[in-house]
N, C-alpha and C. Protein backbone atom coordinates (compact mmCIF):
# COMPACT_ATOMS: atom_id res chain seq x y z
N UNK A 1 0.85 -1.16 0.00
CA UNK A 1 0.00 0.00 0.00
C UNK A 1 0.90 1.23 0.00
N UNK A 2 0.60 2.45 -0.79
CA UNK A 2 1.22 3.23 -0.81
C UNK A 2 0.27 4.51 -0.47
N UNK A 3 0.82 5.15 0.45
CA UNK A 3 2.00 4.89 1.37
C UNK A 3 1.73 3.86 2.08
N UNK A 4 2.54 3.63 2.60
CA UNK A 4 2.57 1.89 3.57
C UNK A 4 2.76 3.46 5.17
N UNK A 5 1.89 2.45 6.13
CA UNK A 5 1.97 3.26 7.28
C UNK A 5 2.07 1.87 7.85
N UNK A 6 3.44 2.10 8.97
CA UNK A 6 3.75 1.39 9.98
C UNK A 6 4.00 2.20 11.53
N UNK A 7 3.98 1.42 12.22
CA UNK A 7 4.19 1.66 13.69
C UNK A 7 5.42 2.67 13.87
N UNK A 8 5.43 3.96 14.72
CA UNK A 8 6.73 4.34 14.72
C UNK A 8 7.81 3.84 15.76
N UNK A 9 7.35 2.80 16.60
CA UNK A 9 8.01 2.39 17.91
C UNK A 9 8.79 1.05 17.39
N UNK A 10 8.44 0.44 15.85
CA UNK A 10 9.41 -0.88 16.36
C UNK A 10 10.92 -0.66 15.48
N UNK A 11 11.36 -1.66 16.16
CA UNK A 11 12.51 -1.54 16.08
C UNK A 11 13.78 -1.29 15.19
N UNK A 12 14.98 -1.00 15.05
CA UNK A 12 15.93 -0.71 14.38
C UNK A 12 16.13 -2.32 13.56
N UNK A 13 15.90 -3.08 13.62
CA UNK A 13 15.63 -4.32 12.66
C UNK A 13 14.87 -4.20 11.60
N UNK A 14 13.69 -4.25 12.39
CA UNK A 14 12.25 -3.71 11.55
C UNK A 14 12.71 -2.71 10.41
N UNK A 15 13.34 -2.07 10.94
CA UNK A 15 13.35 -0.70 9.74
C UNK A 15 14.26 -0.58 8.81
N UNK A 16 15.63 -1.83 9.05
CA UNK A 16 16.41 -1.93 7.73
C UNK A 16 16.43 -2.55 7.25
N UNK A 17 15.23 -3.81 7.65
CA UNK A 17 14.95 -4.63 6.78
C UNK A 17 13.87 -4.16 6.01
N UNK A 18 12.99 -3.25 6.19
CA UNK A 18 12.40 -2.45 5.38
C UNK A 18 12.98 -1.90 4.66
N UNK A 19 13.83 -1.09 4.70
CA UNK A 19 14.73 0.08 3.85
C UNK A 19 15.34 -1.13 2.96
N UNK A 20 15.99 -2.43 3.12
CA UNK A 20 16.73 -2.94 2.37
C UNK A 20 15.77 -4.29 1.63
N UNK A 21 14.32 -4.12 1.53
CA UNK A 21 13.85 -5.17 1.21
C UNK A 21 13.30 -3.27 -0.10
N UNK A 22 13.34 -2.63 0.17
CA UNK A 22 12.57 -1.23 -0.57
C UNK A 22 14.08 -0.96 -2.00
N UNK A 23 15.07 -1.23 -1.12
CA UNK A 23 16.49 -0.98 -2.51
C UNK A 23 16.33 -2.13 -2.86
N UNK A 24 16.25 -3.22 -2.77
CA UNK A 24 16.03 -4.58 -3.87
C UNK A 24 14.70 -4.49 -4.47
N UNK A 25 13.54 -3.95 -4.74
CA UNK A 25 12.04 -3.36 -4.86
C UNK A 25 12.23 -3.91 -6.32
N UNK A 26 13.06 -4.07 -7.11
CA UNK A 26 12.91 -5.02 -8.58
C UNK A 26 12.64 -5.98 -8.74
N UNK A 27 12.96 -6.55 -7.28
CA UNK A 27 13.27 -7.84 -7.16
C UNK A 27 11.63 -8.63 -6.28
N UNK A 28 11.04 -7.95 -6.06
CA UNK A 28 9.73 -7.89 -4.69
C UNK A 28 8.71 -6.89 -5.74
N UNK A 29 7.59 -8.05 -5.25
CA UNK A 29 6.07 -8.06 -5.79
C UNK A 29 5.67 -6.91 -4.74
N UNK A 30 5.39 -7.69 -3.66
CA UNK A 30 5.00 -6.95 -2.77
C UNK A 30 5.96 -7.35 -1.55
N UNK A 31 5.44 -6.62 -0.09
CA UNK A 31 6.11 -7.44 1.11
C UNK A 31 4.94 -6.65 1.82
N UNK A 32 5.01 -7.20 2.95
CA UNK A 32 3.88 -7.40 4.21
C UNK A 32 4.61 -7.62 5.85
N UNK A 33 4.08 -6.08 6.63
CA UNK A 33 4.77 -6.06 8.01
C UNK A 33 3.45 -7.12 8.78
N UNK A 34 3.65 -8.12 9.20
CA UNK A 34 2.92 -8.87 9.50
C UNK A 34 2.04 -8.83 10.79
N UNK A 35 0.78 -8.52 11.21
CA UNK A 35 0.67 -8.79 12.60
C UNK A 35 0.71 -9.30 13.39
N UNK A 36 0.19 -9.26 14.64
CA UNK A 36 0.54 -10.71 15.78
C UNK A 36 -1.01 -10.63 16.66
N UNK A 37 -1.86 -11.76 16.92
CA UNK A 37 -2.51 -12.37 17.89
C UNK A 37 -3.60 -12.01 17.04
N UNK A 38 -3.99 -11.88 15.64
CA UNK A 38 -5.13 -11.71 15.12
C UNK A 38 -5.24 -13.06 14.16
N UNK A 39 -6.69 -13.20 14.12
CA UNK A 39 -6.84 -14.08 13.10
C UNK A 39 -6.79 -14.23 11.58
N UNK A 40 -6.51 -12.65 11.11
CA UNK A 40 -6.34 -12.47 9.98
C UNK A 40 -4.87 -12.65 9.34
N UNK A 41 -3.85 -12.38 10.73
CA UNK A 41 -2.14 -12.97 10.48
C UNK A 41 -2.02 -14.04 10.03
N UNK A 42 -0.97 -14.09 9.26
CA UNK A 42 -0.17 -15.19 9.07
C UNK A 42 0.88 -15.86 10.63
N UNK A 43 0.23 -16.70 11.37
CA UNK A 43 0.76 -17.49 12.10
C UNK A 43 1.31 -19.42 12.37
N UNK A 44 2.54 -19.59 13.08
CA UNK A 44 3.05 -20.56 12.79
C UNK A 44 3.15 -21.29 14.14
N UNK A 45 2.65 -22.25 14.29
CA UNK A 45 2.49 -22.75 15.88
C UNK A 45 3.17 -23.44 15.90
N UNK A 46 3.16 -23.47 17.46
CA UNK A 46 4.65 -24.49 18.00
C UNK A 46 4.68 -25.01 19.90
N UNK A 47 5.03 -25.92 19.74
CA UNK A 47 5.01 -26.08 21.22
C UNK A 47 6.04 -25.93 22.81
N UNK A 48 5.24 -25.44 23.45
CA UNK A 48 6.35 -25.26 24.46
C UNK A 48 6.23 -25.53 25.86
N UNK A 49 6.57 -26.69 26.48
CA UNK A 49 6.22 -27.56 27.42
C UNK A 49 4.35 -27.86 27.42
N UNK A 50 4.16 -28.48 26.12
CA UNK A 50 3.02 -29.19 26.10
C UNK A 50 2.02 -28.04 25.99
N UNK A 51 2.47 -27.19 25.45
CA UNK A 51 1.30 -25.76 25.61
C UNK A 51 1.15 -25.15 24.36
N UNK A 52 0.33 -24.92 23.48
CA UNK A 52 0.72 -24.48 22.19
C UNK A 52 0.40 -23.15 21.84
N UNK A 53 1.40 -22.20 20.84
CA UNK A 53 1.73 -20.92 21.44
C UNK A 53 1.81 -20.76 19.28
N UNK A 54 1.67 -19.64 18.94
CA UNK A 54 1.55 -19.26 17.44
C UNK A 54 2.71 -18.21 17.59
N UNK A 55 3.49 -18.26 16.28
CA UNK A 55 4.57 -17.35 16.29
C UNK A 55 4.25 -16.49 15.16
N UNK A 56 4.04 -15.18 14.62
CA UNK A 56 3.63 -14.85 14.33
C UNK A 56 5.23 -13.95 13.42
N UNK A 57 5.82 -14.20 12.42
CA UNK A 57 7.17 -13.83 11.68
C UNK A 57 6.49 -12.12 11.39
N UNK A 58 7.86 -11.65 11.65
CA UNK A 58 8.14 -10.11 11.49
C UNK A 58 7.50 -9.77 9.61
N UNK A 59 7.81 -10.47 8.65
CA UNK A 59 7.57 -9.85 7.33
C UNK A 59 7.35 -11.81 6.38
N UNK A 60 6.20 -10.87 5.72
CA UNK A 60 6.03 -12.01 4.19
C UNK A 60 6.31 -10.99 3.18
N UNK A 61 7.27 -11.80 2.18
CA UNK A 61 7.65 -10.70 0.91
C UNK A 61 7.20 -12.08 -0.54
N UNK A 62 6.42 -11.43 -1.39
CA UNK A 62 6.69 -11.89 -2.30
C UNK A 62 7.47 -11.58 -3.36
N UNK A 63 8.13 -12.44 -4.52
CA UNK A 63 9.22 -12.10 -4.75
C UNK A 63 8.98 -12.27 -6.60
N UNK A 64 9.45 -11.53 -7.24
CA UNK A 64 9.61 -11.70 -8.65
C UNK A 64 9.31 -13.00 -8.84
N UNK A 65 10.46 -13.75 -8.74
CA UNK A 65 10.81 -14.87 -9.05
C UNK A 65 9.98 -15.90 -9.09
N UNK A 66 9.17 -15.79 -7.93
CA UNK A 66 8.12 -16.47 -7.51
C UNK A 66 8.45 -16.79 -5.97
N UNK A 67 9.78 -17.21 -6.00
CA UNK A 67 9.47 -17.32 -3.96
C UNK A 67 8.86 -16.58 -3.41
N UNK A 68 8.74 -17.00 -1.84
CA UNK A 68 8.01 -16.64 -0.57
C UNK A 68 9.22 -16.56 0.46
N UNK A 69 9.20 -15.14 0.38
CA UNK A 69 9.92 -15.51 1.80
C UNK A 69 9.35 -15.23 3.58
N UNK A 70 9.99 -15.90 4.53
CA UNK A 70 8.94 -15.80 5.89
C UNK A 70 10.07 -15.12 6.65
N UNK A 71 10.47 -13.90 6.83
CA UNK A 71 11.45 -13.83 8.03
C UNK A 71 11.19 -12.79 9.05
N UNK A 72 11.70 -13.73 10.21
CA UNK A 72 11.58 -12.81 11.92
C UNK A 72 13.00 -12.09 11.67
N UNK A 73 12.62 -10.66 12.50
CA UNK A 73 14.05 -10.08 12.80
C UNK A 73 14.18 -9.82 13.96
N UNK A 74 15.49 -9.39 14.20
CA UNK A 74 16.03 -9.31 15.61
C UNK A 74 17.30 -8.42 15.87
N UNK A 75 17.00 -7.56 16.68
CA UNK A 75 18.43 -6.67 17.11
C UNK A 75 18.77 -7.56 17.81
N UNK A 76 20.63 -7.13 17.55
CA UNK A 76 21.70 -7.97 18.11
C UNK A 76 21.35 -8.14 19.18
N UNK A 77 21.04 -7.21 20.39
CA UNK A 77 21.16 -7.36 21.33
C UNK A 77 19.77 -7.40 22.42
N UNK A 78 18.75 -8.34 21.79
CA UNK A 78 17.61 -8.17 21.77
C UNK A 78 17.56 -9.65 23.10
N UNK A 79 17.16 -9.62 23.82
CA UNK A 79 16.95 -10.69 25.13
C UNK A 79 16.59 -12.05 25.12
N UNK A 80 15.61 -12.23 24.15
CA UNK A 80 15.29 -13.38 24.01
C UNK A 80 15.72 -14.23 22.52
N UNK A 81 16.85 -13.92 22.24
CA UNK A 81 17.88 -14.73 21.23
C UNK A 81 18.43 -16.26 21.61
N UNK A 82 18.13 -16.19 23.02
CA UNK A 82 18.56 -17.43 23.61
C UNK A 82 17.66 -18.46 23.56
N UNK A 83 16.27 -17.66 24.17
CA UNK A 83 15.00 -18.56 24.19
C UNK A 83 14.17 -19.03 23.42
N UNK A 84 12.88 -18.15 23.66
CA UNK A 84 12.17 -18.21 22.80
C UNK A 84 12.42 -18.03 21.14
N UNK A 85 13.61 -17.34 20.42
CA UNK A 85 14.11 -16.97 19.32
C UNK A 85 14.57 -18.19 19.10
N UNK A 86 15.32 -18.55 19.04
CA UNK A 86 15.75 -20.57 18.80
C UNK A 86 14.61 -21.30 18.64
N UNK A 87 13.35 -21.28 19.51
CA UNK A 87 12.00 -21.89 19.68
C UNK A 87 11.59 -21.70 17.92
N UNK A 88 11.48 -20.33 17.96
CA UNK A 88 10.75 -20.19 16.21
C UNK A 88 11.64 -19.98 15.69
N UNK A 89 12.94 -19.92 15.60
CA UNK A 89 14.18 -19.99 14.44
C UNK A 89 13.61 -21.57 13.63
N UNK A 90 13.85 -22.07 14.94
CA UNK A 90 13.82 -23.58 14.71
C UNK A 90 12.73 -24.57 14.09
N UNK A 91 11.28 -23.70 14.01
CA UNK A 91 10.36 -23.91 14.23
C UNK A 91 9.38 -23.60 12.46
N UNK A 92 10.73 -22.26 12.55
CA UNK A 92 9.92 -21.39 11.32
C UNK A 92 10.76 -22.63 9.72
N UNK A 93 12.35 -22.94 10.83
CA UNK A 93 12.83 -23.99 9.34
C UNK A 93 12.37 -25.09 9.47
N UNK A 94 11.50 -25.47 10.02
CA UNK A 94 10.62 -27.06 10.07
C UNK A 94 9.73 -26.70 9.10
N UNK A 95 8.60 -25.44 9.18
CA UNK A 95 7.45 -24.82 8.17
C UNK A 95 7.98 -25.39 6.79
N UNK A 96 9.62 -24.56 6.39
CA UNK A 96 9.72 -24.34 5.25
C UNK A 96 9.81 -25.54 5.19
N UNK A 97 10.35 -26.40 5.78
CA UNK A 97 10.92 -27.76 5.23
C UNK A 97 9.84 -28.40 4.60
N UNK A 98 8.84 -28.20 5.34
CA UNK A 98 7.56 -28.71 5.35
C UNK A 98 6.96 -28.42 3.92
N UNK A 99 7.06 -27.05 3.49
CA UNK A 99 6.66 -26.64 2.74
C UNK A 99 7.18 -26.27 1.27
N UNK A 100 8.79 -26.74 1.68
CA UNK A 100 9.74 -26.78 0.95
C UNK A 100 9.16 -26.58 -1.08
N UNK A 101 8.44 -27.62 -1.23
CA UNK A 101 8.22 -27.62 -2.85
C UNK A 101 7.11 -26.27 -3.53
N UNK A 102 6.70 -25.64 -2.49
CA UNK A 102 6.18 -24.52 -3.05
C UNK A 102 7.19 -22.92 -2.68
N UNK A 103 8.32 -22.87 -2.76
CA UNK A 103 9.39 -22.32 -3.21
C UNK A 103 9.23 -21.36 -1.60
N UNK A 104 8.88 -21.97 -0.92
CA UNK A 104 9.17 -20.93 0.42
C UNK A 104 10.79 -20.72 1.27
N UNK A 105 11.26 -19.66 1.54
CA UNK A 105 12.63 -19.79 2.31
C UNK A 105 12.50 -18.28 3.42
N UNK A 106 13.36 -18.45 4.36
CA UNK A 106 13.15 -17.60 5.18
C UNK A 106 14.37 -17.92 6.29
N UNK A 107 14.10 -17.14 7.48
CA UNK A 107 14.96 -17.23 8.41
C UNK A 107 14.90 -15.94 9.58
N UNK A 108 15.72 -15.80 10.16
CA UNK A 108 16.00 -15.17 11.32
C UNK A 108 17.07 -13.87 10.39
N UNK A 109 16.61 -12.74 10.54
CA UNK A 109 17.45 -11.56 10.05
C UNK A 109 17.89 -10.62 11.20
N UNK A 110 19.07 -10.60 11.56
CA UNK A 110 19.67 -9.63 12.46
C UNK A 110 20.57 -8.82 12.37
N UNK A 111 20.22 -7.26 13.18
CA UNK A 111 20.60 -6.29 12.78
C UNK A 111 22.34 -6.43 13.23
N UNK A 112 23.00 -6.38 12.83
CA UNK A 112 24.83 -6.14 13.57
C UNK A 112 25.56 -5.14 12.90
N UNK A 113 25.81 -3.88 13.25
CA UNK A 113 26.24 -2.54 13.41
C UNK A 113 24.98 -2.04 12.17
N UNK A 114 25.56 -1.74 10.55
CA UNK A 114 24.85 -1.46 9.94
C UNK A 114 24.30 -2.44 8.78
N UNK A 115 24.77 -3.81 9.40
CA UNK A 115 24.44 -5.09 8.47
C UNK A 115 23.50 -5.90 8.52
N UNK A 116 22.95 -6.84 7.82
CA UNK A 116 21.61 -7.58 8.36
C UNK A 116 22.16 -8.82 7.74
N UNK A 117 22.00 -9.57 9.02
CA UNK A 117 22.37 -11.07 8.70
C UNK A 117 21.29 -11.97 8.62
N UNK A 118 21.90 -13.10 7.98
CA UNK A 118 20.29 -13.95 8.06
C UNK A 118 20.96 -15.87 8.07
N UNK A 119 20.17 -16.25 8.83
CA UNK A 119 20.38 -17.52 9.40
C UNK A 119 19.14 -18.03 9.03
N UNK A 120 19.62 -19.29 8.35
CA UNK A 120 18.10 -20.35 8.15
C UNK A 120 18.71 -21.30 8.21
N UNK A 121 19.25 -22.13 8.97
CA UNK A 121 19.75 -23.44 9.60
C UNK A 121 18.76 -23.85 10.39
N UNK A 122 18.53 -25.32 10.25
CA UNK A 122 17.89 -26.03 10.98
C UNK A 122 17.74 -26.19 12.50
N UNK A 123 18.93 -26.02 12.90
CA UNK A 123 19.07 -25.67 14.31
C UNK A 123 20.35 -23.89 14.44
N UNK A 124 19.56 -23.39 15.29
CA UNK A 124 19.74 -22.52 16.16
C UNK A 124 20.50 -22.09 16.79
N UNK A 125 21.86 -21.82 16.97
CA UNK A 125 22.88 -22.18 18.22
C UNK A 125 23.52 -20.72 18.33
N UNK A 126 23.01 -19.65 18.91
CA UNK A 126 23.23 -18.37 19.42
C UNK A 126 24.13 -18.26 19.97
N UNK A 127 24.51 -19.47 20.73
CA UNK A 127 25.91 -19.27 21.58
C UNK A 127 27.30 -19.14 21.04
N UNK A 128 27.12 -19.48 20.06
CA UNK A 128 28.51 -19.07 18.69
C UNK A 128 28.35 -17.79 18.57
N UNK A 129 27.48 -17.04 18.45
CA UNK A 129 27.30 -15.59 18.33
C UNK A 129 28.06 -14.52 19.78
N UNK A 130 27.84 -15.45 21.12
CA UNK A 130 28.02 -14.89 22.46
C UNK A 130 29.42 -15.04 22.04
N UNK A 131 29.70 -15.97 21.88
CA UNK A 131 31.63 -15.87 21.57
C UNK A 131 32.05 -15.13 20.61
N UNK A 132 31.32 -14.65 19.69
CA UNK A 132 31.75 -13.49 18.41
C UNK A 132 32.00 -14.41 17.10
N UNK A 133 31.27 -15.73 17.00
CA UNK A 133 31.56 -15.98 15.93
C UNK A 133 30.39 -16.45 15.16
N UNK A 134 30.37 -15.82 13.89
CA UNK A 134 28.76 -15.52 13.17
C UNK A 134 29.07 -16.05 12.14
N UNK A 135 29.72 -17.61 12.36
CA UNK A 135 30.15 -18.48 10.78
C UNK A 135 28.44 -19.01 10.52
N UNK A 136 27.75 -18.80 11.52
CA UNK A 136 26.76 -19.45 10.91
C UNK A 136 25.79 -18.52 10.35
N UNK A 137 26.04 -17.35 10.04
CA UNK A 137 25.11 -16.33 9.65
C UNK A 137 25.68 -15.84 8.42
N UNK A 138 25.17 -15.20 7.70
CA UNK A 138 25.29 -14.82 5.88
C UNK A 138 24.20 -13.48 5.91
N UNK A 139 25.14 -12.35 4.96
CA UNK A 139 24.40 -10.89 4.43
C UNK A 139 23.10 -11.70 3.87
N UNK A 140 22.36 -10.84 4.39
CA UNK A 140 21.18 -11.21 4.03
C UNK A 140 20.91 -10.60 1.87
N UNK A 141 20.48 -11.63 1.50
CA UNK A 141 20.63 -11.17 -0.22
C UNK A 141 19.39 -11.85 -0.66
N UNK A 142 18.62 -10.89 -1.56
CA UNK A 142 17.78 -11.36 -2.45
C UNK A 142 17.88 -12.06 -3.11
């Protein structure tokens, strides 16, 4: 929608993955800031000690090409990277797997100084990150 009106409170993630999903814009149909706890969202459930809880991903972009992509973002230094973020890292690459033959991909995009990284590994392991090493993360690229 143009203009697209979003929230002015979220976060420094939120907003360069906007700005940098807007300079690839050749490449993108559309994209979509997604909501959370409505029934009209796009949500992805998951369980957590026997309790079932919907995760609700930061952005859907559709793409020239035809992919789908699903990705949550996250400032570096955002609290729950340990927890709950691993829960739907982990959760959101089961979806795709799941869903794999209708061209879906996605991941976890995080902000680090003025870069945006993106992780879509099957498992999760943040604690390589606490030590400073982000072999498992890649510039995020169209």
């Amino acid at each position: 929608m143009k203009p697209c009106y979003l929230h002015k409170d979220r976060s420094e993630a939120e907003k360069a993955f906007e700005n940098f999903v807007e300079e690839n814009g050749s490449k993108v149909v559309w994209w979509l800031k997604n909501g959370e706890n409505k029934n009209d969202c796009f949500g992805i459930k998951y369980n957590i000690n026997n309790e079932i809880h919907t995760f609700y991903p930061d952005y859907l972009v559709q793409f020239v090409d035809g992919r789908f992509g699903i990705f949550e973002t996250k400032d570096q230094n955002y609290g729950d990277v340990m927890t709950t973020t691993k829960i739907k890292a982990e959760r959101l690459q089961q979806y795709i797997t799941d869903e794999k033959k209708k061209g879906i991909f996605g991941g976890i995009v995080v902000k680090k100084g003025n870069q945006l990284l993106f992780n879509d590994l099957p498992k999760y392991n943040w604690n390589k990150v606490e030590n400073n090493d982000w072999s498992e993360w890649k510039p995020l690229d169209f």
